[in-house]
Protein backbone atom coordinates (compact mmCIF):
# COMPACT_ATOMS: atom_id res chain seq x y z
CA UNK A 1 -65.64 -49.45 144.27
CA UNK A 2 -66.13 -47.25 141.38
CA UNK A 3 -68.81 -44.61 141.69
CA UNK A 4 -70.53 -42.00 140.10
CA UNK A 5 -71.14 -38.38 140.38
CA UNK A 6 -74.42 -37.17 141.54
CA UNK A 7 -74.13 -34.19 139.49
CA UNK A 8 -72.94 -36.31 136.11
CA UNK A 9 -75.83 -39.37 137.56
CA UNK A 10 -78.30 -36.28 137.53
CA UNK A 11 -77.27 -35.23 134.02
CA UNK A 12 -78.01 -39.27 132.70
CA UNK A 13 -81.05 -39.11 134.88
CA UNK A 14 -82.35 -35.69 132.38
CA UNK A 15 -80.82 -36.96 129.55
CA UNK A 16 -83.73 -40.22 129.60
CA UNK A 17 -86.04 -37.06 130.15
CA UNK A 18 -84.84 -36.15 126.99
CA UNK A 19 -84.85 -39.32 125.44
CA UNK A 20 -88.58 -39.94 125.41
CA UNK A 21 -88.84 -36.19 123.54
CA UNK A 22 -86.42 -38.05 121.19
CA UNK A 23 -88.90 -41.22 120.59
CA UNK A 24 -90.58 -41.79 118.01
CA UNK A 25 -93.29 -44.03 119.71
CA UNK A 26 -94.51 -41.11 122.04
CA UNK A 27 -97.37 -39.11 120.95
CA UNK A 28 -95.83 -35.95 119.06
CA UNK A 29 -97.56 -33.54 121.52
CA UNK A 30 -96.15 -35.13 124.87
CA UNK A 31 -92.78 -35.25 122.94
CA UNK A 32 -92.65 -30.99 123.10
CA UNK A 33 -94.10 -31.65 126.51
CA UNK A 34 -91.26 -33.82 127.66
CA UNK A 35 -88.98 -30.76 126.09
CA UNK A 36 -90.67 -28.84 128.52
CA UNK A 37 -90.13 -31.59 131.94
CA UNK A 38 -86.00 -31.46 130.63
CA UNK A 39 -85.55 -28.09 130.41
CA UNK A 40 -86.97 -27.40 133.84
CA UNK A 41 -85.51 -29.99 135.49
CA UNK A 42 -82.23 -28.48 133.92
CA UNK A 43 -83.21 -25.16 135.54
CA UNK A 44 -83.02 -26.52 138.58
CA UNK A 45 -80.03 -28.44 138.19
CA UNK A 46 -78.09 -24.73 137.54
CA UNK A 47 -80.14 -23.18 140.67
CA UNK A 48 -79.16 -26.15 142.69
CA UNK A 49 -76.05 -28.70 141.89
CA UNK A 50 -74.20 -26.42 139.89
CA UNK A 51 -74.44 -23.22 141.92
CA UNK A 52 -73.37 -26.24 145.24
CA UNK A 53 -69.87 -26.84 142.78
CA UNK A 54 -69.27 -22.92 142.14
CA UNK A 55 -69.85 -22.33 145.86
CA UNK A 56 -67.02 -25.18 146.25
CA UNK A 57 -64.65 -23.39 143.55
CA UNK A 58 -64.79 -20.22 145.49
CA UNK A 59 -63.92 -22.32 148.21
CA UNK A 60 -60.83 -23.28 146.62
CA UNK A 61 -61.82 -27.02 147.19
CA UNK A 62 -58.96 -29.65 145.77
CA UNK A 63 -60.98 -32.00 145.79
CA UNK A 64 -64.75 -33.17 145.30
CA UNK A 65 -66.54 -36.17 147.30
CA UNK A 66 -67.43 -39.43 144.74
CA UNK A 67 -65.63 -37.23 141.66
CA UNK A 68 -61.84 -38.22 140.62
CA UNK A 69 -60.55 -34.50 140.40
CA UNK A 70 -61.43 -30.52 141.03
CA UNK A 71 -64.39 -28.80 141.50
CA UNK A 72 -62.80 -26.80 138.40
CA UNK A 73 -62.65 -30.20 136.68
CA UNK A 74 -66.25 -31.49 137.02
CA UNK A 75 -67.29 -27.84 136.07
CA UNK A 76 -65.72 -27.82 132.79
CA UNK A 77 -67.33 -31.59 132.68
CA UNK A 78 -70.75 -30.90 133.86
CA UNK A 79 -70.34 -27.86 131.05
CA UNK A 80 -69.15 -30.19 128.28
CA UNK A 81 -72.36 -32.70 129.01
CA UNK A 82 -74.90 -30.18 129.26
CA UNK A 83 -73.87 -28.42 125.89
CA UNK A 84 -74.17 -31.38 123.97
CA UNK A 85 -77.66 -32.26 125.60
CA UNK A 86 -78.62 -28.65 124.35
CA UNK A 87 -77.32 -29.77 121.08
CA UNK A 88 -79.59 -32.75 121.04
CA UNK A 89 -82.30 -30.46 122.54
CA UNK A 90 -82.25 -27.98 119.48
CA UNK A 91 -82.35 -30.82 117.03
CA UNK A 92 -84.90 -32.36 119.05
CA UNK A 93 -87.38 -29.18 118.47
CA UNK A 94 -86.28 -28.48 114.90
CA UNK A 95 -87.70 -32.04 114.26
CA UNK A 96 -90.75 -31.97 116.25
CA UNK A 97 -91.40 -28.65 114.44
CA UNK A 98 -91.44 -30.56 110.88
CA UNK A 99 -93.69 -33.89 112.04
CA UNK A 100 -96.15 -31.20 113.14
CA UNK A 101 -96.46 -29.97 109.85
CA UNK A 102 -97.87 -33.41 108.83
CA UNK A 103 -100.35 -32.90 110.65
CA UNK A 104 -101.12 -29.36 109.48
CA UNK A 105 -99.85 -27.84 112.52
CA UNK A 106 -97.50 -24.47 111.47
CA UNK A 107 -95.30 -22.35 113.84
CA UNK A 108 -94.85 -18.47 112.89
CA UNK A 109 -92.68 -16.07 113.68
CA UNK A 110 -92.84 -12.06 113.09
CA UNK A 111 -91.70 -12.46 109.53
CA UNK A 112 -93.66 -15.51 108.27
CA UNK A 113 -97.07 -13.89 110.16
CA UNK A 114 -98.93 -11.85 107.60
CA UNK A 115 -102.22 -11.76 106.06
CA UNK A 116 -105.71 -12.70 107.93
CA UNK A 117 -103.72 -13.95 110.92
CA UNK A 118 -101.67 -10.87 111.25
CA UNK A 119 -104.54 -9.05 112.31
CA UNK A 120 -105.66 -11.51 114.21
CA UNK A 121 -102.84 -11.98 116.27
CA UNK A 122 -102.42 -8.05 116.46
CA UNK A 123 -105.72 -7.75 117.54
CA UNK A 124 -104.65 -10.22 120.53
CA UNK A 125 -101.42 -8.36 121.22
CA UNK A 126 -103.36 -4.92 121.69
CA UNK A 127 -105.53 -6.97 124.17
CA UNK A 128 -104.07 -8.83 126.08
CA UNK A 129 -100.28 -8.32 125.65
CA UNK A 130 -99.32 -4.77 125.03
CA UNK A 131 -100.77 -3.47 128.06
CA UNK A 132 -98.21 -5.52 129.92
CA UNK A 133 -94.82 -4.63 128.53
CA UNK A 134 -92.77 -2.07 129.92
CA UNK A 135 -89.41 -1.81 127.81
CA UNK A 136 -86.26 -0.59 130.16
CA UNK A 137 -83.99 1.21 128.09
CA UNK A 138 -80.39 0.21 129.12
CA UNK A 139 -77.72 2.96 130.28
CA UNK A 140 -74.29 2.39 131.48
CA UNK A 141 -74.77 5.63 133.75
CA UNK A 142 -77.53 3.55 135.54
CA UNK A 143 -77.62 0.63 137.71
CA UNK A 144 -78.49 -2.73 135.60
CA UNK A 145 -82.07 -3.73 136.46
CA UNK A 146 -82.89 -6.81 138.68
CA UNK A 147 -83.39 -9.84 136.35
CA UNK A 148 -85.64 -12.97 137.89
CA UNK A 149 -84.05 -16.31 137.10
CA UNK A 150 -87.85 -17.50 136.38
CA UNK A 151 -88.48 -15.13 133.21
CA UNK A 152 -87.67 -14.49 129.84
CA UNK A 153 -86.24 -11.33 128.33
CA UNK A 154 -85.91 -9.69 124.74
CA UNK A 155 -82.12 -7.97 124.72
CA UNK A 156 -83.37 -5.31 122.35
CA UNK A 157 -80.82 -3.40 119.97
CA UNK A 158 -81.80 0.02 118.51
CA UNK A 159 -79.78 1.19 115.63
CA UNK A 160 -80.16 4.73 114.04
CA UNK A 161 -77.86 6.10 111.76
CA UNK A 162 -75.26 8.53 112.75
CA UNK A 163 -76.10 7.88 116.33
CA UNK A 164 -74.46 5.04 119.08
CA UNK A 165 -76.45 1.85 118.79
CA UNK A 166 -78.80 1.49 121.98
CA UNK A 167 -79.76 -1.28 124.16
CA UNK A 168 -83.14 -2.14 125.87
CA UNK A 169 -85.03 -4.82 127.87
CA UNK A 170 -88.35 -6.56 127.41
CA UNK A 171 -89.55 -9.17 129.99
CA UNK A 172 -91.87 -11.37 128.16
CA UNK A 173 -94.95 -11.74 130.72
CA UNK A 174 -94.64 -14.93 132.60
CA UNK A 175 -98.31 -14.92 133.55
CA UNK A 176 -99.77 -15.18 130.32
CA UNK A 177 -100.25 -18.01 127.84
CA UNK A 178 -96.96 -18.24 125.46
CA UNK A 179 -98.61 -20.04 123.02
CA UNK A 180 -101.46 -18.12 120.55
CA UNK A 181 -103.12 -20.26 118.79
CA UNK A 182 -104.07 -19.46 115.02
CA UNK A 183 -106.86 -21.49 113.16
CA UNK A 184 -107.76 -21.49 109.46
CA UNK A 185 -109.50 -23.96 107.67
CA UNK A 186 -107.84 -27.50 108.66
CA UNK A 187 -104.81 -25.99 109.26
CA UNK A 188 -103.66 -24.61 112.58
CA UNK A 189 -101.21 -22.39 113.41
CA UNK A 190 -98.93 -21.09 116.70
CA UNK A 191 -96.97 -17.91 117.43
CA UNK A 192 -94.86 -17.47 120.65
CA UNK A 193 -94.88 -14.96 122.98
CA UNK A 194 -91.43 -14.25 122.40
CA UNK A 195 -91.92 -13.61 118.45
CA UNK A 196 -95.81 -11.92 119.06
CA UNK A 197 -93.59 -9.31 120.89
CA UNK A 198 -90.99 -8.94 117.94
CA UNK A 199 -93.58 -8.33 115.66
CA UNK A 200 -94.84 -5.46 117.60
CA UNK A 201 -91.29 -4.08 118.61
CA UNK A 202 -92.41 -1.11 116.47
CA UNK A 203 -95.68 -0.50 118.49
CA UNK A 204 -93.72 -0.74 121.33
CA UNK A 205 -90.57 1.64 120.90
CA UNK A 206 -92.91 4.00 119.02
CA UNK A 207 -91.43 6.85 120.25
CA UNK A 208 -87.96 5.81 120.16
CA UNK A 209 -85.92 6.89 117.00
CA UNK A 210 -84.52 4.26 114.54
CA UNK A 211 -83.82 2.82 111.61
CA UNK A 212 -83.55 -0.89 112.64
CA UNK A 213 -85.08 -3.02 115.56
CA UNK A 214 -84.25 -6.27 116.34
CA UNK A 215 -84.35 -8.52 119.53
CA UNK A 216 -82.84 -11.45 121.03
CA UNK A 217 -84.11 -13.65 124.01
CA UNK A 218 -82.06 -14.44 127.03
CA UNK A 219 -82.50 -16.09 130.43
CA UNK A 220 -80.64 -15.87 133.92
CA UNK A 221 -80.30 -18.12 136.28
CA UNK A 222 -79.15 -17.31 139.87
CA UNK A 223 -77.70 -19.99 143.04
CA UNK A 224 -81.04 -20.78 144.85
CA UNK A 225 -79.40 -22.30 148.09
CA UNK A 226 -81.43 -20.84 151.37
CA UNK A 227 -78.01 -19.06 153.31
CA UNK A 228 -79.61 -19.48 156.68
CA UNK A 229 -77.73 -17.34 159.13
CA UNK A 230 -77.98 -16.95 162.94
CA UNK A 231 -79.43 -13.81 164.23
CA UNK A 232 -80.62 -13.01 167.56
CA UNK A 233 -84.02 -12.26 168.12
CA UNK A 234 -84.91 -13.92 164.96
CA UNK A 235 -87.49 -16.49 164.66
CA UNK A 236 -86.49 -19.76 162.35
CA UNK A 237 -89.25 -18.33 159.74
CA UNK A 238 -88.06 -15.40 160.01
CA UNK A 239 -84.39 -16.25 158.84
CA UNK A 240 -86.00 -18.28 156.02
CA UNK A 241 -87.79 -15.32 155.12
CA UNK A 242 -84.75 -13.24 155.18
CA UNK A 243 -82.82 -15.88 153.15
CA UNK A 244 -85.67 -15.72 150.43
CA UNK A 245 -85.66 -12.40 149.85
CA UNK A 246 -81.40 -12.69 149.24
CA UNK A 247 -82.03 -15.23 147.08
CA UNK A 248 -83.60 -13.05 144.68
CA UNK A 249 -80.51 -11.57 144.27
CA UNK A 250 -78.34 -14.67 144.00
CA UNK A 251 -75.18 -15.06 142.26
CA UNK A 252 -75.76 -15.82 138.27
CA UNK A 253 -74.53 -19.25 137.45
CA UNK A 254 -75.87 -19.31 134.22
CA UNK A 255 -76.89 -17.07 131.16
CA UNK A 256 -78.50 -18.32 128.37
CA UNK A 257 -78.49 -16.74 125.21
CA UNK A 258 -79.65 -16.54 121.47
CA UNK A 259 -76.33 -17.54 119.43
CA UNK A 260 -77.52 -14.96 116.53
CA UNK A 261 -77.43 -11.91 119.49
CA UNK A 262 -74.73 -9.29 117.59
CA UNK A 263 -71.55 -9.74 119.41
CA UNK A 264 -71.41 -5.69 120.66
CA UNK A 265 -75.44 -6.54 122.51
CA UNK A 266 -73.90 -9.68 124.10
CA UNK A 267 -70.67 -8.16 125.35
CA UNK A 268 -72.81 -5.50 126.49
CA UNK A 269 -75.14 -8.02 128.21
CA UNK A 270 -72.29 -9.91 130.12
CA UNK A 271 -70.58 -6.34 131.23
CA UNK A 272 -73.40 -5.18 132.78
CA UNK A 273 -74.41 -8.76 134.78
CA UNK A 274 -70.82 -9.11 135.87
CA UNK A 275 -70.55 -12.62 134.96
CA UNK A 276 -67.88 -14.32 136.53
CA UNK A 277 -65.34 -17.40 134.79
CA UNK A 278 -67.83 -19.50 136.92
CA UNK A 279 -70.87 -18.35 135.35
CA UNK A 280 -71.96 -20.45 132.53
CA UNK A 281 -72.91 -18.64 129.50
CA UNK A 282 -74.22 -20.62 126.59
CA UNK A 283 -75.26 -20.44 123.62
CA UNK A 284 -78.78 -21.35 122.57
CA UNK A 285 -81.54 -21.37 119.91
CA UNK A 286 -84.05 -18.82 119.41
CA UNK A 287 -86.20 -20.07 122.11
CA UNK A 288 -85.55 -20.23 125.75
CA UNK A 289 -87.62 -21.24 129.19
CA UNK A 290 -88.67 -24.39 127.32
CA UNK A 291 -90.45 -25.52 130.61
CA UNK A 292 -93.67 -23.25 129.35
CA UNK A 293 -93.91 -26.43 126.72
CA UNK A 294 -95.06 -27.91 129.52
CA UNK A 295 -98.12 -26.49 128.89
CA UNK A 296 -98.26 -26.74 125.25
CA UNK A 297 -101.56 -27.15 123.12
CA UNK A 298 -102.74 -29.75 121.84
CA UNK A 299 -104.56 -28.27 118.86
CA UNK A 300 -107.69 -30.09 119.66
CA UNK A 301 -105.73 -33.20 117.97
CA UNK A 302 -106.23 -35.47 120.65
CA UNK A 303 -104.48 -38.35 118.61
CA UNK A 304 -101.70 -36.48 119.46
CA UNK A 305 -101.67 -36.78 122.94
CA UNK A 306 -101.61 -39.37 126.04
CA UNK A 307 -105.81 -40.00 127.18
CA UNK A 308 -106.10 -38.84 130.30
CA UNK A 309 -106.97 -42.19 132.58
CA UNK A 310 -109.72 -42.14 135.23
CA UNK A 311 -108.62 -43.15 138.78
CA UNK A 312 -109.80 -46.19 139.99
CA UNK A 313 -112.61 -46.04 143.07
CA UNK A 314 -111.41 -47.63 146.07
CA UNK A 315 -114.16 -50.40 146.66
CA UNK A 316 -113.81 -49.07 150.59
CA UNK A 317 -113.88 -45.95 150.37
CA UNK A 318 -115.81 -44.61 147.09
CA UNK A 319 -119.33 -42.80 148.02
CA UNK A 320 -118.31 -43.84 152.09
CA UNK A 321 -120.02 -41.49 153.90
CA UNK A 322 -118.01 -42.35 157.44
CA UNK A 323 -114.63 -43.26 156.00
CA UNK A 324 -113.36 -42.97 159.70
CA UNK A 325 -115.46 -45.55 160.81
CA UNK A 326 -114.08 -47.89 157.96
CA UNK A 327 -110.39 -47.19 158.89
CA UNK A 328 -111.03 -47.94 162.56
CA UNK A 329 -112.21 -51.44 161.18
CA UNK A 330 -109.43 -51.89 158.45
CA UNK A 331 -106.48 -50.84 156.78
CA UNK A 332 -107.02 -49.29 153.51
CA UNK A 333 -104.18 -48.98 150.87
CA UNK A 334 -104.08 -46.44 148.35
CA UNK A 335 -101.87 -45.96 145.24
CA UNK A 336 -101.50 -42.55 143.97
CA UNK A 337 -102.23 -41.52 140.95
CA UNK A 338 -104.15 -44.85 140.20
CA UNK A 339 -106.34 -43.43 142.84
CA UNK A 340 -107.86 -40.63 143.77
CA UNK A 341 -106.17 -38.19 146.04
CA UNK A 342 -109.45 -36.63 147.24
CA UNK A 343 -109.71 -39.72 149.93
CA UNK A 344 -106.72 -37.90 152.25
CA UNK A 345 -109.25 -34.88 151.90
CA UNK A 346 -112.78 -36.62 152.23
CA UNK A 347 -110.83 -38.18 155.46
CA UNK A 348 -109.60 -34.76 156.73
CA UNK A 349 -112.67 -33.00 156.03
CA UNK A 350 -114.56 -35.82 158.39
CA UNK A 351 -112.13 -35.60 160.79
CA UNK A 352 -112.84 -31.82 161.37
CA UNK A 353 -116.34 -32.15 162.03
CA UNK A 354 -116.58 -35.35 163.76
CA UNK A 355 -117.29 -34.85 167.41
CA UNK A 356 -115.28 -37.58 168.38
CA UNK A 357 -112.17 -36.65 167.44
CA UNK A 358 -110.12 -34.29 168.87
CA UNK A 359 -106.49 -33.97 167.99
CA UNK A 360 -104.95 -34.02 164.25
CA UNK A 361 -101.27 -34.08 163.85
CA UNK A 362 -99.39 -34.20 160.51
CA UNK A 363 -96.32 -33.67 158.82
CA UNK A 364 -96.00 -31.92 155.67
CA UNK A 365 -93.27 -30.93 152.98
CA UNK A 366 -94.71 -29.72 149.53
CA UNK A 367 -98.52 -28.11 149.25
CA UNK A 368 -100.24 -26.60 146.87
CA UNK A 369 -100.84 -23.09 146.66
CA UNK A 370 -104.58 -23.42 147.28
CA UNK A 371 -104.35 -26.39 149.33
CA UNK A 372 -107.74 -28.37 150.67
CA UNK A 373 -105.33 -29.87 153.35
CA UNK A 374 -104.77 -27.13 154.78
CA UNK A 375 -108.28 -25.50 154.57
CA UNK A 376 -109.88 -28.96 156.22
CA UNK A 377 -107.21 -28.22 158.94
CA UNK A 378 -108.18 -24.86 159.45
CA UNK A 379 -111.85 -26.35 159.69
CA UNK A 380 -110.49 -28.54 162.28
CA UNK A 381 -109.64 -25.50 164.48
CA UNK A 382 -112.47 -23.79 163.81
CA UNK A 383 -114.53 -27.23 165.67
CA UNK A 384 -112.09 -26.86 168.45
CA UNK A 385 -109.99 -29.85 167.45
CA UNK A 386 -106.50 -29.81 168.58
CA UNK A 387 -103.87 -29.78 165.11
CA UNK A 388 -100.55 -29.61 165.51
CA UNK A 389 -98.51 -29.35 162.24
CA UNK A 390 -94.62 -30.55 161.73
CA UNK A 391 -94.05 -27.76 158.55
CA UNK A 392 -90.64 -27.83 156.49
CA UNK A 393 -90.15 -24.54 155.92
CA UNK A 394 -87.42 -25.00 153.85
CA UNK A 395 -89.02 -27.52 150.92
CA UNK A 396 -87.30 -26.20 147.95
CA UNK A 397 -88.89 -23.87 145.81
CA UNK A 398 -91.63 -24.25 148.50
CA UNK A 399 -90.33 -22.09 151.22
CA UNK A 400 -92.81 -19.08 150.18
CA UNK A 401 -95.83 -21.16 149.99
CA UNK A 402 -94.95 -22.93 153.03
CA UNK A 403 -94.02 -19.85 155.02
CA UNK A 404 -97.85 -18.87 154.09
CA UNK A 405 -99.83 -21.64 155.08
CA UNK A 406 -97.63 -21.58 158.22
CA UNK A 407 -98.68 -18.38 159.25
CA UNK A 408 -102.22 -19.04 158.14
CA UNK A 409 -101.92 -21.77 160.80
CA UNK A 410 -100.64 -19.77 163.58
CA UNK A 411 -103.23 -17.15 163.59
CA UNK A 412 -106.00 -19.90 163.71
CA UNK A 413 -104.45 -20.93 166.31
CA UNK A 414 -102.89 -24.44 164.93
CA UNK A 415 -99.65 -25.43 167.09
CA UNK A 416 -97.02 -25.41 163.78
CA UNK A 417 -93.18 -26.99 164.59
CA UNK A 418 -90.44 -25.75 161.84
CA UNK A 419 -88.63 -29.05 161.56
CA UNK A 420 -85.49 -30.16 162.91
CA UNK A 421 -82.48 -28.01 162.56
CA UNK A 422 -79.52 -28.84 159.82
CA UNK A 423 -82.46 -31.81 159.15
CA UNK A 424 -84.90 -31.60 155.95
CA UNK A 425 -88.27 -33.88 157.45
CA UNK A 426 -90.05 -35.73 154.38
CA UNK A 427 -92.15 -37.86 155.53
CA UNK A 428 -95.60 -37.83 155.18
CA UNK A 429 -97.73 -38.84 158.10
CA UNK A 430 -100.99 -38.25 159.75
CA UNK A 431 -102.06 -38.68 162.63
CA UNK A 432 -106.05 -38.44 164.14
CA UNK A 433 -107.02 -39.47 167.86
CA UNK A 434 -110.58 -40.42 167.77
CA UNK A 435 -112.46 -40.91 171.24
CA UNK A 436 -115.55 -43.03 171.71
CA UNK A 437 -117.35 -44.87 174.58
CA UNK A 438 -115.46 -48.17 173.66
CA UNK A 439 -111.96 -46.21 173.98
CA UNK A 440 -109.44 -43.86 171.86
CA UNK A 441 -108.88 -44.99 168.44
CA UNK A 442 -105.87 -44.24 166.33
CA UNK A 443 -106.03 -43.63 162.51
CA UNK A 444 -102.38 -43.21 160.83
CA UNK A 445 -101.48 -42.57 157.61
CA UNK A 446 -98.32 -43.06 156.16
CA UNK A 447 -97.30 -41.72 152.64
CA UNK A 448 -94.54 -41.38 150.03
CA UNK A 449 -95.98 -38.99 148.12
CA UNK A 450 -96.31 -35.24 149.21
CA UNK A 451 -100.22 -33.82 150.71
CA UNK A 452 -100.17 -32.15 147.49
CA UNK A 453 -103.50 -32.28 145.21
C-alpha cells in the first residue's frame, strides 16, 4: 500500500492553510490573518518535524519510516516544497497589499512615511518604542549573542568611509503591537514595526559614526524537542525544567532571511551562527514572523472581516444556578465553540463550594496562562475538597505554563501526577464524587477539546 509522508502530508495539510489566504471569497482581512495561521504553523513544523529528520541525518539513518529514500532525500524534498509555498506566500501578500488599496487601506515603509504622519508615527516611536531597543553591536572578538527562535531581528550594516563596514543587531520588541495604525481623512494607513524602527535607525545609532545605515530582518529557528535525560535525584519536573532551559539553546534548523541583505552582512550572519549543511537558510521577503498577522487590524472596516457569532445557550444549563444537580439527573452535551466554554467553569466553580462534594479529579494537557480551571481548583482546596490532577508536563510549547500551574497546585496542597513515562496523556476528563443522603453520585466529563478558555 502506497503511503505518504507525515512530514510531506503536513506540508499539504499548511499548504490548504494557505489556500484560503489565496481565495478570493474570504474576507480580505482574514486572508492576511490566514497568512498569519501558515506561517506559524510553519514555525512549528521547523521546531518540530524538521529538526526530528536533521536529528535522523546526524544519525546517519539509511532509511526513513513511510518515505521511499534518505533522511538526506526527504530534506532536500521537504526544502524544495516549502520554498515554493514561500513563493506562493510572497505573492500572496504582494496581492493582498494591492486589494487593500481599494479600499483605501495604504502600507508605509521608512521611505514612503513623510509629512503629517511622519510625526505622528515619530511621536509614537519616542513613546512607546524607542525606550525598548537596545542595538548590540556585532564583534568577531566577542561571543555571538543568544538569538530566541520566537523574535525578529534587524541585521544592521554601518558603512563609513575609509573605515571597515560594521555590523549590529536590533530585536524588534515582541511584546508590542507590530502594526501602527495611521488615519487621515477616509484613508487609513499601516507601518510595521520592523520599518517604524528603520526609519529611526538614525535616532538610534546616534552616536555611532556613518555615512550609510541600512537594515535587514532575519529570524532563527532552533530544534524544540524536550531531551529528557535521567538524573538521579531529579524529580520528572525537574528534568523537564532542565530540558527547557537547553532548549533555548537548541540547534538552528532554520534561518530566514531578507533576499536584498548585502552578501558580506549575510556571510557574516551565517559565520557567526555556525550554520550547519542541515540548517535551512532561505531566502525571504522583507517581512518575516508573519504569525503577528494573526493579529492584524481590521481598520474599523468590519466588511472586511468574519462577524464574530454568539454561542448558543444550552437550554439546560444557561442561567442554572445548580448545574450539578441537573447533571446528576441527565446527560448534557456540549459542542465547543457553538457553545460556551464557561459551563466546564460555572460547573467547577460549583463543585468547589458545594458541601457535598468532596473529591475532583481531572486530566489536563494545554491551559491557558491565566486559567479559571485551575483557579476554581485551587478554590476547591481551599473548601477542603480532595483534587487530584493527572498534568502533562510535557504539552508542547506548554511545558512552562504547565510546569507553573503544577507547582501552583502542589503548594495548595492539590495531589498532581506527571503522566505516564515515554506516554503523552490527552485526554480530557473530569471527574467529581458528590455525596448525599440518597448515596455518592458521579459526574464525568469527557472532552476532545483541551480545558483551555
Amino acid at each position: 500500500m502506497k503511503t505518504i509522508n507525515r512530514e510531506l502530508s503536513w506540508l499539504n495539510f499548511n499548504a490548504r492553510v494557505l489556500q484560503e489566504a489565496l481565495d478570493a471569497r474570504v474576507p480580505l482581512i482574514e486572508r492576511f490573518r490566514f497568512l498569519g495561521i501558515y506561517s506559524n504553523n510553519l514555525d512549528e513544523f521547523f521546531r518540530v518535524r524538521v529538526a526530528e529528520v536533521r536529528r535522523l541525518i546526524g544519525l546517519k539513518k539509511k532509511k526513513i519510516y513511510g518515505y521511499d529514500g534518505s533522511p538526506e532525500d526527504l530534506y532536500k524534498e521537504l526544502r524544495k516544497v516549502v520554498l515554493h509555498q514561500q513563493d506562493l506566500f510572497e505573492s500572496c501578500y504582494e496581492n493582498l497589499i494591492e486589494l487593500l488599496k481599494e479600499e483605501k487601506v495604504y502600507t508605509l515603509n521608512e521611505d514612503t512615511l513623510d509629512g503629517a504622519l511622519s510625526e505622528m508615527a515619530t511621536r509614537y516611536f519616542n513613546e512607546h518604542f524607542k525606550h525598548m531597543l537596545f542595538p548590540i553591536i556585532l564583534d568577531r572578538k566577542a561571543s555571538f549573542p543568544e538569538l530566541r527562535d520566537d523574535a525578529i531581528y534587524l541585521a544592521v550594516k554601518i558603512q563609513k568611509k575609509g573605515n571597515p563596514n560594521r555590523y549590529a543587531l536590533v530585536q524588534i520588541p515582541s511584546g508590542k503591537n507590530r502594526f501602527l495604525v495611521l488615519n487621515e481623512g477616509e484613508n487609513s494607513y499601516f507601518i510595521l514595526a520592523d520599518d517604524l524602527i528603520r526609519k529611526h535607525l538614525g535616532s538610534i545609532f546616534s552616536i555611532v559614526p556613518y555615512d550609510k545605515i541600512s537594515a535587514y530582518t532575519f529570524k532563527f529557528t532552533r530544534d524544540a524537542e524536550l531531551d529528557i535525560e535521567d538524573s538521579l535525584g531529579e524529580s520528572y519536573s525537574e528534568k523537564i525544567e532542565r530540558s527547557l532551559k537547553k532548549r533555548k539553546k537548541g540547534v538552528p534548523v532554520r534561518f530566514v532571511f531578507d533576499e536584498t541583505m548585502p552578501e558580506d552582512l549575510l556571510k557574516y550572519l551565517l559565520d557567526c551562527l555556525k550554520l550547519g549543511k542541515t540548517a535551512n537558510a532561505i531566502p525571504g521577503g522583507r517581512y518575516h514572523n508573519f504569525k503577528d498577522f494573526l493579529q492584524f487590524p481590521d481598520f474599523n472596516r468590519k466588511h472586511l472581516v468574519y462577524q464574530p457569532q454568539p454561542a448558543n445557550p444550552h437550554p439546560d444549563l444557561e442561567n442554572n444556578r445548580q448545574i450539578l444537580n441537573t447533571l446528576v439527573k441527565k446527560d448534557v452535551f456540549l459542542h465547543f465553540p457553538y457553545q460556551k466554554f464557561e459551563y466546564i467553569i460555572d460547573v467547577l466553580r460549583e463543585a468547589a463550594i458545594d458541601p457535598m462534594v468532596s473529591e475532583i479529579k481531572i486530566n489536563v494537557y494545554r491551559l491557558a496562562p491565566d486559567s479559571q480551571v485551575m483557579r476554581a481548583l485551587i478554590a476547591a482546596i481551599l473548601n477542603r475538597k480532595q483534587v487530584v490532577v493527572v498534568m502533562e508536563l510535557q504539552a508542547r510549547f506548554d511545558e512552562e505554563n504547565n510546569l507553573k500551574w503544577s507547582n501552583q497546585l502542589e503548594e495548595y496542597g492539590a495531589k498532581v501526577i506527571f503522566g505516564v513515562p515515554n506516554l503523552k496523556v490527552h485526554s480530557k476528563l473530569l471527574y467529581i464524587k458528590r455525596q448525599s443522603k440518597q448515596g455518592d453520585f458521579s459526574i464525568a466529563y469527557i472532552g476532545t477539546g483541551n480545558f483551555n478558555e
